[in-house]
Protein backbone atom coordinates (compact mmCIF):
# COMPACT_ATOMS: atom_id res chain seq x y z
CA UNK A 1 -203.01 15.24 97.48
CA UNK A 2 -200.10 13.25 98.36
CA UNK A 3 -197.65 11.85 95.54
CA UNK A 4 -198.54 8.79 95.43
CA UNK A 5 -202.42 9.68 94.95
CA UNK A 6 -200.70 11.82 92.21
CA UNK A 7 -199.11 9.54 90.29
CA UNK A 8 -201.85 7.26 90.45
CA UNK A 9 -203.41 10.27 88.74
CA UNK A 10 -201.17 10.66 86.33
CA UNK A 11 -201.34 6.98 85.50
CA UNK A 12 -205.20 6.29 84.96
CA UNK A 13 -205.59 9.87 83.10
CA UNK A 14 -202.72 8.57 80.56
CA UNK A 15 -204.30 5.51 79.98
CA UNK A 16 -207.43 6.95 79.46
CA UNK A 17 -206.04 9.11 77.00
CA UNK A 18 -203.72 7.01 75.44
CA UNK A 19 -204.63 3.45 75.97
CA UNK A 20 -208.41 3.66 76.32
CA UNK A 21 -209.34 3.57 73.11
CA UNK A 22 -207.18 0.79 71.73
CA UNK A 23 -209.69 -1.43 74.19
CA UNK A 24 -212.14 -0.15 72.46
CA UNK A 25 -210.91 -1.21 69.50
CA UNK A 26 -209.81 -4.57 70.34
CA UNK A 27 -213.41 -5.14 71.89
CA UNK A 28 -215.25 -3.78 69.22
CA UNK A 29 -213.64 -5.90 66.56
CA UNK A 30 -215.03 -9.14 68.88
CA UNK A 31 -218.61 -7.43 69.88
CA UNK A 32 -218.98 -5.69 67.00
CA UNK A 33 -219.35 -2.49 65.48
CA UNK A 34 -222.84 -2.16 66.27
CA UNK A 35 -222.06 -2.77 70.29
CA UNK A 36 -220.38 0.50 70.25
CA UNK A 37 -221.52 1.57 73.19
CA UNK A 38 -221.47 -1.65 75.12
CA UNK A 39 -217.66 -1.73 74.44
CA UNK A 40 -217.25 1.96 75.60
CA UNK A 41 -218.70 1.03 79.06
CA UNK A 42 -217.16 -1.75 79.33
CA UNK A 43 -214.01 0.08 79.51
CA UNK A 44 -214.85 2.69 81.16
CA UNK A 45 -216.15 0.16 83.76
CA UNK A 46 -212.65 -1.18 84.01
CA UNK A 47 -210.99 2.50 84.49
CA UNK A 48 -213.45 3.61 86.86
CA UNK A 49 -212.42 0.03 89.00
CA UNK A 50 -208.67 1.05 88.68
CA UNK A 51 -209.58 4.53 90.22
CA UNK A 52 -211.23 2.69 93.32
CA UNK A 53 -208.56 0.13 93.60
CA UNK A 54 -205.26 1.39 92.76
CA UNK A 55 -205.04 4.25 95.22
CA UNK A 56 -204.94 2.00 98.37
CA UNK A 57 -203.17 -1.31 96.48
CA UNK A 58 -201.03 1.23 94.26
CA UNK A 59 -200.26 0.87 90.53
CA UNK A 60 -199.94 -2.61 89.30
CA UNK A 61 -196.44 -2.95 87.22
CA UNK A 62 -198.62 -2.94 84.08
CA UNK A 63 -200.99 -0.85 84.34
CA UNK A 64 -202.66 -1.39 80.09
CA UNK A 65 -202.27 -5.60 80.96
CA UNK A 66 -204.15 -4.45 84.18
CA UNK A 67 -206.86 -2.50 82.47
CA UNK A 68 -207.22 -5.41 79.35
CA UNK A 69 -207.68 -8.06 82.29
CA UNK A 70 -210.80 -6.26 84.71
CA UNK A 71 -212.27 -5.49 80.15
CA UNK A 72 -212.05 -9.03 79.81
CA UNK A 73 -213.54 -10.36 83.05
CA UNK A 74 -216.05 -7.48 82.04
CA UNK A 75 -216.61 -8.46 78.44
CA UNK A 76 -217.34 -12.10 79.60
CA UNK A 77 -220.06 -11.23 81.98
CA UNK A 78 -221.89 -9.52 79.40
CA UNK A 79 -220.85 -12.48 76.80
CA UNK A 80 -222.75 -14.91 79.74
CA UNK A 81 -225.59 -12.84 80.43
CA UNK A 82 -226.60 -12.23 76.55
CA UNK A 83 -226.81 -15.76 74.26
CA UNK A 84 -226.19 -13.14 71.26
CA UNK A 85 -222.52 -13.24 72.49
CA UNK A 86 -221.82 -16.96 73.40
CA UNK A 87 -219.81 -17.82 70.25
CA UNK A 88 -217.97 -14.76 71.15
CA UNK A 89 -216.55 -16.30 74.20
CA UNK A 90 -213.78 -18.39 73.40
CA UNK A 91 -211.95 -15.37 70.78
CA UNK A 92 -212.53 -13.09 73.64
CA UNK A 93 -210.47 -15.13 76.09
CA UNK A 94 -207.88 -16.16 73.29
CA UNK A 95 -207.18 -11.99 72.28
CA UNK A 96 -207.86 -10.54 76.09
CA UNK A 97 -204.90 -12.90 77.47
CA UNK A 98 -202.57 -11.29 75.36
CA UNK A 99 -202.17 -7.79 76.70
CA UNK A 100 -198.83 -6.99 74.89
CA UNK A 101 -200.73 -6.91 71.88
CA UNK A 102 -202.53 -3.93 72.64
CA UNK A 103 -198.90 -2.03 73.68
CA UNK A 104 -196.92 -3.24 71.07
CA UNK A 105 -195.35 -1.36 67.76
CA UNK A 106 -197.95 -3.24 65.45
CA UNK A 107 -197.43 -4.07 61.41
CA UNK A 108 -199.67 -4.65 59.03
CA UNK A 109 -200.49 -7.89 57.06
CA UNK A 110 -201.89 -8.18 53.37
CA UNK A 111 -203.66 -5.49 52.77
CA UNK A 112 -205.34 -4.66 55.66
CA UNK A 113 -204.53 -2.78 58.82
CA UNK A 114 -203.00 -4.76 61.73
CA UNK A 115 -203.28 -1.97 64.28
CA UNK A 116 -206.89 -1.96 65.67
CA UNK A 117 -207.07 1.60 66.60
CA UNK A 118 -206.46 2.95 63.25
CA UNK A 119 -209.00 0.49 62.26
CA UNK A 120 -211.72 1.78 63.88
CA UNK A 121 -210.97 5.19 63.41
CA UNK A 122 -211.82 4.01 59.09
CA UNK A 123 -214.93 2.64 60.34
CA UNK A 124 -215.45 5.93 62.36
CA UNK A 125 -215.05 7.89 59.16
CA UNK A 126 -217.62 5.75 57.57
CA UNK A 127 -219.18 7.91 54.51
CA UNK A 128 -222.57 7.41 55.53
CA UNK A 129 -221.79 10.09 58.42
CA UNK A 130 -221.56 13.19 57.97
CA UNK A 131 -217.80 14.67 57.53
CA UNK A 132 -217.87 16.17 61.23
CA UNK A 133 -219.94 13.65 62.65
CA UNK A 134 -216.78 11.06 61.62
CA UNK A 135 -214.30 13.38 63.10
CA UNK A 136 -215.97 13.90 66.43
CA UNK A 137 -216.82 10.42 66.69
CA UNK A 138 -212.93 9.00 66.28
CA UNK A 139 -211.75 11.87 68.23
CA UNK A 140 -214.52 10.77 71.27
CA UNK A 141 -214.06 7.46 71.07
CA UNK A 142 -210.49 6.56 70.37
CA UNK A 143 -208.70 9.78 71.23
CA UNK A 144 -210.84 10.21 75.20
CA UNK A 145 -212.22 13.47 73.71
CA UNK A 146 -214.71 14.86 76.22
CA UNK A 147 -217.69 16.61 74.23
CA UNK A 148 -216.52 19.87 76.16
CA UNK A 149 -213.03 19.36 74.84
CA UNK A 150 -214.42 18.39 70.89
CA UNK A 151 -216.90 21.61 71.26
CA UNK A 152 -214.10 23.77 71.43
CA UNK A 153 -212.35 21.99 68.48
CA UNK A 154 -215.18 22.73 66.21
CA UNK A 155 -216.00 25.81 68.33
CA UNK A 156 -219.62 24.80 68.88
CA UNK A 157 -221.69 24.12 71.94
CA UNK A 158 -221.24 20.75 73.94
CA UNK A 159 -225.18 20.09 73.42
CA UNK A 160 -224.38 20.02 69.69
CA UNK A 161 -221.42 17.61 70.14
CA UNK A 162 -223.52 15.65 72.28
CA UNK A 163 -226.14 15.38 69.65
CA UNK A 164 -223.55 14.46 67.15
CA UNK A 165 -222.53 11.79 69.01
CA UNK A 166 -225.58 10.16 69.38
CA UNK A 167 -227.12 10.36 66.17
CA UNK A 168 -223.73 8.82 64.64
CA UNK A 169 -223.48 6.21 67.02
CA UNK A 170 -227.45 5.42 66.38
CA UNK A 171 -226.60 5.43 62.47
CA UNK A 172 -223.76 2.53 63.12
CA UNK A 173 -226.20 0.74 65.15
CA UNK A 174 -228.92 0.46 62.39
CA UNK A 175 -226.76 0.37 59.20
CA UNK A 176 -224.99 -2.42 61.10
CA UNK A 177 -221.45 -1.84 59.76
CA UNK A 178 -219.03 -4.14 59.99
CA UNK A 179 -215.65 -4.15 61.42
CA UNK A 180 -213.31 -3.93 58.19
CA UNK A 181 -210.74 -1.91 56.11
CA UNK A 182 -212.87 -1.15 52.91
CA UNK A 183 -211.18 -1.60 49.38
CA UNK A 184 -210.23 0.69 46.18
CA UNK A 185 -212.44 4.08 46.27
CA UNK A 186 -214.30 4.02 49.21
CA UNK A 187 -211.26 3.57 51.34
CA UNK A 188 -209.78 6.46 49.48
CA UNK A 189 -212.64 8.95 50.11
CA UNK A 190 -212.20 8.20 54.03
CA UNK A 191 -208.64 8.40 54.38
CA UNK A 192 -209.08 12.71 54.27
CA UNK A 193 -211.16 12.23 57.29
CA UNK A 194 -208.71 9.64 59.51
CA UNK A 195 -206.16 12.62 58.27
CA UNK A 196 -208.25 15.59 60.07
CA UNK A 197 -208.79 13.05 63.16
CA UNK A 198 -205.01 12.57 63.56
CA UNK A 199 -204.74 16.21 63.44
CA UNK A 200 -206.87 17.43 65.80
CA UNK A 201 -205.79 14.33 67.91
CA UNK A 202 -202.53 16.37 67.55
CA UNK A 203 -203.27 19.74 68.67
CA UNK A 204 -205.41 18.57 71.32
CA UNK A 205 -201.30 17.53 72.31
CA UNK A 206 -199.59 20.15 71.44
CA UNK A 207 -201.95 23.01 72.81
CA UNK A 208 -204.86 21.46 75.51
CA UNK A 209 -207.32 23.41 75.32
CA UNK A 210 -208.13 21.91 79.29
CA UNK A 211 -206.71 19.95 82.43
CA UNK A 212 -203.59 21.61 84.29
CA UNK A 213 -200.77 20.72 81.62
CA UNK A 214 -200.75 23.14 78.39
CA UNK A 215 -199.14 20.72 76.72
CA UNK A 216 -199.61 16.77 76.48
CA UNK A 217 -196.76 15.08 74.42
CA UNK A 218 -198.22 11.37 74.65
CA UNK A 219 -201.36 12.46 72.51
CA UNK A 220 -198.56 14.09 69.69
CA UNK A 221 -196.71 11.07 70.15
CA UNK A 222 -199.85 8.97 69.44
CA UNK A 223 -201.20 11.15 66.35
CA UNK A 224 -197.45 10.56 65.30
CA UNK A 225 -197.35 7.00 65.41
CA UNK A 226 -201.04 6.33 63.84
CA UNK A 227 -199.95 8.89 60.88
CA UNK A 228 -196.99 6.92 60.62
CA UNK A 229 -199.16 3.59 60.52
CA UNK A 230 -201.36 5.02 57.57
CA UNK A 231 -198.05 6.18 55.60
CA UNK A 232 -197.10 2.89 54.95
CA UNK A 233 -200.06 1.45 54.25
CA UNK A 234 -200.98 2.00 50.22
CA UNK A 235 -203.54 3.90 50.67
CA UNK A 236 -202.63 6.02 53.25
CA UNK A 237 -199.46 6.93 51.53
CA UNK A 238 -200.18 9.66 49.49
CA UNK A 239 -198.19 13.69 49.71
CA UNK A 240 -201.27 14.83 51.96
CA UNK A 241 -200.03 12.36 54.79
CA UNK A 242 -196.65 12.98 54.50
CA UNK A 243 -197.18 16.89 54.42
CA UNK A 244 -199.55 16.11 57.77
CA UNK A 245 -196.77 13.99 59.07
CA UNK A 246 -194.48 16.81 58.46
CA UNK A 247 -196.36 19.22 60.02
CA UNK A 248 -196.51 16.86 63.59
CA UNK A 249 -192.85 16.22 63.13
CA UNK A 250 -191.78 19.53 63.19
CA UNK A 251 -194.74 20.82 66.10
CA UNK A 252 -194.07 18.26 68.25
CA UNK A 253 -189.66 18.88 67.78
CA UNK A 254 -190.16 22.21 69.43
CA UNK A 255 -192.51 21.34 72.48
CA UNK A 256 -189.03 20.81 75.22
CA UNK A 257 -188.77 24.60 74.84
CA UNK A 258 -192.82 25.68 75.27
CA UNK A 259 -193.13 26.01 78.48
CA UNK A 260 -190.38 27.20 81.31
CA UNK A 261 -189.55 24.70 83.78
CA UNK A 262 -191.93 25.88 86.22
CA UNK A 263 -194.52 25.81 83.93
CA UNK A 264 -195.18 28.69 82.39
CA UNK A 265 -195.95 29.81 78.97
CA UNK A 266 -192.73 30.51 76.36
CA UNK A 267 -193.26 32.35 73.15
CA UNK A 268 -191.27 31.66 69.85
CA UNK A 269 -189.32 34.71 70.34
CA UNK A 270 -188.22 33.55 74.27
CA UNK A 271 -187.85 29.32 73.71
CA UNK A 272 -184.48 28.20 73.95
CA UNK A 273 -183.89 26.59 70.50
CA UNK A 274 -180.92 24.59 71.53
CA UNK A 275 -183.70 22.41 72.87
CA UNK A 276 -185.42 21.61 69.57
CA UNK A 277 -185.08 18.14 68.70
CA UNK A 278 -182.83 18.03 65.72
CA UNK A 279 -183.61 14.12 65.00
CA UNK A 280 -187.37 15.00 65.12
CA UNK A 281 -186.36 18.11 62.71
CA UNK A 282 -185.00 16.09 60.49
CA UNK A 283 -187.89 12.90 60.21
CA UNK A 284 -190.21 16.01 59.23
CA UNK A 285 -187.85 17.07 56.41
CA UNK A 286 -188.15 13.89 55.29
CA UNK A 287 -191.51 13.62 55.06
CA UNK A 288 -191.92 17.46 53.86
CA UNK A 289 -189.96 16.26 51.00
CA UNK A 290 -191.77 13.37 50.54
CA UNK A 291 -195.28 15.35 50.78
CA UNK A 292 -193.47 17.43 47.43
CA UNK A 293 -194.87 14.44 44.90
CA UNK A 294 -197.11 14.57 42.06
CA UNK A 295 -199.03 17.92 41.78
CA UNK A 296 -201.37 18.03 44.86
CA UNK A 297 -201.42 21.11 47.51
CA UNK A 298 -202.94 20.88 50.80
CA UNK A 299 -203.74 22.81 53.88
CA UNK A 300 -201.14 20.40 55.31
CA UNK A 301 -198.83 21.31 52.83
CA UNK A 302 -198.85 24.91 53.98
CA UNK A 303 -198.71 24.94 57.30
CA UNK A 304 -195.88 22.36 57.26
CA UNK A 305 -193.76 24.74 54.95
CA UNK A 306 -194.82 27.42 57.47
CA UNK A 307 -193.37 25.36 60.44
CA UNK A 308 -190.60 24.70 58.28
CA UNK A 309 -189.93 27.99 57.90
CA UNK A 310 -189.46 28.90 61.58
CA UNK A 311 -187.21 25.28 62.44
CA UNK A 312 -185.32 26.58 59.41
CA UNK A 313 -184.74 30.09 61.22
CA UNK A 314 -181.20 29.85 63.65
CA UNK A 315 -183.37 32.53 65.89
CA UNK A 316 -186.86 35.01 66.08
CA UNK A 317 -185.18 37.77 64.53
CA UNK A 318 -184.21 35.82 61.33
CA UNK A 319 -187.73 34.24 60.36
CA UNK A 320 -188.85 34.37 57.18
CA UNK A 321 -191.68 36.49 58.11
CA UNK A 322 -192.23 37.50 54.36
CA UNK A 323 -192.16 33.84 53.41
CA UNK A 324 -194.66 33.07 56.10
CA UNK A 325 -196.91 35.68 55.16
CA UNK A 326 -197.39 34.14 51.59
CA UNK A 327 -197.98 30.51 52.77
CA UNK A 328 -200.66 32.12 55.00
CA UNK A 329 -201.96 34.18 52.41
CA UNK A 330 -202.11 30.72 50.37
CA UNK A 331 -204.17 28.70 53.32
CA UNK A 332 -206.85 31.47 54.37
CA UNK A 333 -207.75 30.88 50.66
CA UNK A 334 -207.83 27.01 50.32
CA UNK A 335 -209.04 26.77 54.19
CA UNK A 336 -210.37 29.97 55.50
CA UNK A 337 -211.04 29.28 59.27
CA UNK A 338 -211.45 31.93 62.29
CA UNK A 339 -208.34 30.65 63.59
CA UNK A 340 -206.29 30.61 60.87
CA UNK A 341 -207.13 34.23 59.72
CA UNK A 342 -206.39 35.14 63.39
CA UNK A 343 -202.70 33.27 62.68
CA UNK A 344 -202.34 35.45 59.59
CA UNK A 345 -202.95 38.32 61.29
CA UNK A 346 -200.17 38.16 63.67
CA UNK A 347 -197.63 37.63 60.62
CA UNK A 348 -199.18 40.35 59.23
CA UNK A 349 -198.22 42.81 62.10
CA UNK A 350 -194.88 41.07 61.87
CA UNK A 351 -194.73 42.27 58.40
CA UNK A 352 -196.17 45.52 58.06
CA UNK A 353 -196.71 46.47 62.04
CA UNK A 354 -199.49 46.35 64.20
CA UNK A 355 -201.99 48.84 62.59
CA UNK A 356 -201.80 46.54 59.68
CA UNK A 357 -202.35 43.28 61.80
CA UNK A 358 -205.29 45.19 63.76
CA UNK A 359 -206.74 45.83 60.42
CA UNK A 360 -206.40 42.33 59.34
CA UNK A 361 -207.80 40.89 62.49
CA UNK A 362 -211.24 43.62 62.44
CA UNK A 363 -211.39 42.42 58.37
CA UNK A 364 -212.15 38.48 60.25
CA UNK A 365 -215.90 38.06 58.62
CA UNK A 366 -217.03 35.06 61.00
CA UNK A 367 -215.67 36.51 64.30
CA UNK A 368 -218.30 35.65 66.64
CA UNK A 369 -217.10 31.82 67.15
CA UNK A 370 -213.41 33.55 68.14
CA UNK A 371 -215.09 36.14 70.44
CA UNK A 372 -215.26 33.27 73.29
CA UNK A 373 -211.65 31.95 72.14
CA UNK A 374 -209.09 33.40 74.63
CA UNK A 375 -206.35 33.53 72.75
CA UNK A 376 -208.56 36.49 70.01
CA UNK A 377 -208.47 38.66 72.46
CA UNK A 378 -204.69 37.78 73.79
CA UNK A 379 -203.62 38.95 69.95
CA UNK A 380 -205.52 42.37 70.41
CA UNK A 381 -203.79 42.89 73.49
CA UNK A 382 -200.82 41.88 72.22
CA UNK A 383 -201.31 44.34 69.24
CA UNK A 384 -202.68 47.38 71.03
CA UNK A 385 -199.43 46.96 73.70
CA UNK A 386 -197.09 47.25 70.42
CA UNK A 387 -199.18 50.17 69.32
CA UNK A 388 -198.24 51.85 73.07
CA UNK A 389 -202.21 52.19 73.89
CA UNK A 390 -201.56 49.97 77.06
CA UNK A 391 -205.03 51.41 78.20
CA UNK A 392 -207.02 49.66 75.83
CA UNK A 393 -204.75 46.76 76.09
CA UNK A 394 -205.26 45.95 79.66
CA UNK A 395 -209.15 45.49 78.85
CA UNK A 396 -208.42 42.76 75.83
CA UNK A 397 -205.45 40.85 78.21
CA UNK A 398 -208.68 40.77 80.75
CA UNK A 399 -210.90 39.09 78.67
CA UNK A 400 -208.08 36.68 77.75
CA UNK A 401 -207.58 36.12 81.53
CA UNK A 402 -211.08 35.35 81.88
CA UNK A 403 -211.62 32.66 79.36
CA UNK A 404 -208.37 30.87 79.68
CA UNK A 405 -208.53 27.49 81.36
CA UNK A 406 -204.95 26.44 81.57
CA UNK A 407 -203.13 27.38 84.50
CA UNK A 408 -199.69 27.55 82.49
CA UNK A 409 -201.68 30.41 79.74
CA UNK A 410 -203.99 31.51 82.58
CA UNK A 411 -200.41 32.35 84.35
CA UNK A 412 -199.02 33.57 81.47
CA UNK A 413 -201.95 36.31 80.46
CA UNK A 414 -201.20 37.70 84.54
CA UNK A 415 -197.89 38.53 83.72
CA UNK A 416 -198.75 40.56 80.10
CA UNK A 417 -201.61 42.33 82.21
CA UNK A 418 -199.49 43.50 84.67
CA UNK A 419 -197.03 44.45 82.53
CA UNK A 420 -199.75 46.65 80.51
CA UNK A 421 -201.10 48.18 83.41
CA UNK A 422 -197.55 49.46 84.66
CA UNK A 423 -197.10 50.44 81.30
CA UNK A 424 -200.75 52.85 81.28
CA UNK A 425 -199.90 53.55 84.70
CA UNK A 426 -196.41 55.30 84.00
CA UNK A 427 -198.11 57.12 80.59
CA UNK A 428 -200.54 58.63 82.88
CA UNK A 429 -198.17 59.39 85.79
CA UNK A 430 -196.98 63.28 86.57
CA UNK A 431 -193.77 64.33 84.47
């Protein structure tokens, strides 16, 4: 592939991710809530003409303006072919020849939101869907989730994403909702969903879980900005958002020292902290303080003050492992996920050593969704190594090999296997 096929690339998967679904949510405030779908072709139309063009007339200088112009020219066809859309016509061409719009830092006016995206992603989280049917729907439609990539989210099966998908998008269609920011209590009871879409949107950033790149700052940078764009809105600003605002702040302030410069994996105990962004550091203190009014706790909450704890820490040895232990021991019993006992368990073994941590992670009651999870059997590796049975080690590292996707952790896993089977190699050897 030469370089400039690459950054073509680069380009079109960016604005897919990034840009894609503020089309969507330009065009679907014109079509309709109910035209969905028609919207979501009609941008993926336009993307799938910029990979056929630009790599033999190159990248146009604006590559979004590029994008809104072949979703206009789009839009209109279908606006000329169906007489449902005629009076549609003229607001199409006045909105669609303003690209900026789309790119811009937006604001909001009166009392609803100006920014489109985080418009639709309230409509997503409609209360007539069921709570994960909301999520996976924003997350698909505005964030470029694939169903592989929300599967793994939920860990469940693409064919039960799929389905998901389909019966939401069938439910819009026939309740025929309508393109608005609701008022008082029912925009209340969404706003916890929005919250969980900006956070997955978020880790989806901060650890891929597929493509070549382990980590993907514009989608952090994105959840960021719309969590921003809900704090200051009255609703939206409430201790939960600031604690989830926190909590991105303070993630996304460590990712220059994640990965080496070739690439490769870094754990917490090997990244260069100098590299932490201080300014970031200190915009998630700000909201972590914020996130501290009235009475209310939150998942958020907790795993903020547990990412505060280890920006607070001038190196590995010096975490507040004890502190960290408690915050977990708080959050597996407000929000007791796989994952998060698997988290716990490595503090544990931090605290008390690795038979302790073993014994947490075998005391995991739903462990078969973690069983195809990589990075479950990377932790019993990781613990057996520490308990100096390299042996049984090497087979848990291979199963982590196996499953991981991304070249960076796939990497990564090769060098802790080798490592382990020197290590069983010289216990075995002749004194």
């Amino acid at each position: 592939m030469s370089a400039e096929t690459f950054d073509v690339s680069q380009t079109l998967d960016h604005l897919f991710r990034h840009e894609s679904g503020k089309m969507v949510a330009i065009l679907t405030r014109i079509f309709g809530i109910e035209h969905l779908t028609l919207v979501e072709d009609v941008v993926q139309e336009a993307l799938a003409r910029a990979v056929q063009t630009w790599p033999f007339y190159g990248v146009p200088n604006n590559p979004s303006a590029w994008i809104l112009r072949a979703s206009r020219n789009l839009a209109l066809d279908v606006v000329r072919r169906q007489k449902v859309f005629r009076d549609k016509e003229a607001e199409i061409v006045r909105l669609m020849d303003q690209p900026e719009r789309a790119t811009n830092e937006v604001s909001f006016a009166g009392d609803e939101f100006a920014d489109d995206t985080l418009k639709l992603m309230f409509v997503c989280c409609h209360p007539s869907l069921a709570a994960e049917a909301q999520i996976s729907l924003a997350l698909n439609t505005l964030c470029g989730f694939s169903v592989a990539e929300i599967g793994r989210a939920f860990l469940t099966s693409e064919a039960a994403i799929a389905k998901r998908l389909t019966r939401a998008k069938q439910k819009i269609r026939e309740a025929r909702l309508r393109f608005e920011i609701p008022e008082g209590q029912e925009l209340l009871q969404r706003v916890d969903a929005v919250l969980q879409s900006i956070y997955l949107l978020f880790n989806e950033g901060y650890k891929a879980s597929s493509g070549d790149a382990l980590v993907r700052a514009d989608l952090c940078h994105e959840a960021i900005r719309l969590g921003g764009l809900l704090s200051k809105h009255p609703a939206g600003d409430t201790p939960r958002t600031h604690a989830l605002l926190a909590l991105m702040l303070l993630n996304a302030a460590r990712l220059p020292a994640r990965v080496h410069d070739d690439g490769t994996l870094l754990r917490l105990q090997e990244q260069d902290r100098s590299l932490w962004d201080q300014g970031m550091i200190a915009r998630g203190m700000y909201h972590f303080t914020r996130s501290a009014s009235g009475h209310a706790l939150s998942e958020f909450h907790l795993q903020a003050g547990i990412v505060a704890c280890h920006c607070a820490s001038k190196d590995y040895d010096a975490t507040d492992w004890p502190r960290i232990l408690g915050l977990y021991d708080e959050l597996v019993a407000m929000a007791p996920s796989p994952v998060i006992f698997l988290n716990r368990a490595i503090v544990v073994a931090n605290v008390h050593g690795p038979d302790a941590g073993l014994a947490a992670v075998a005391a995991i009651k739903a462990v078969e969704p973690l069983q195809a999870y990589h990075l479950y059997h990377a932790v019993l590796g990781e613990l057996e190594l520490r308990r100096q049975r390299a042996a049984i080690a090497v087979g848990h590292f291979e199963q982590a090999h196996a499953l991981a996707t991304i070249p960076s952790e796939r990497e990564f896993l090769e060098k802790r296997l080798a490592e382990c089977r020197r290590n069983a190699e010289s216990r075995h050897a002749p004194a």
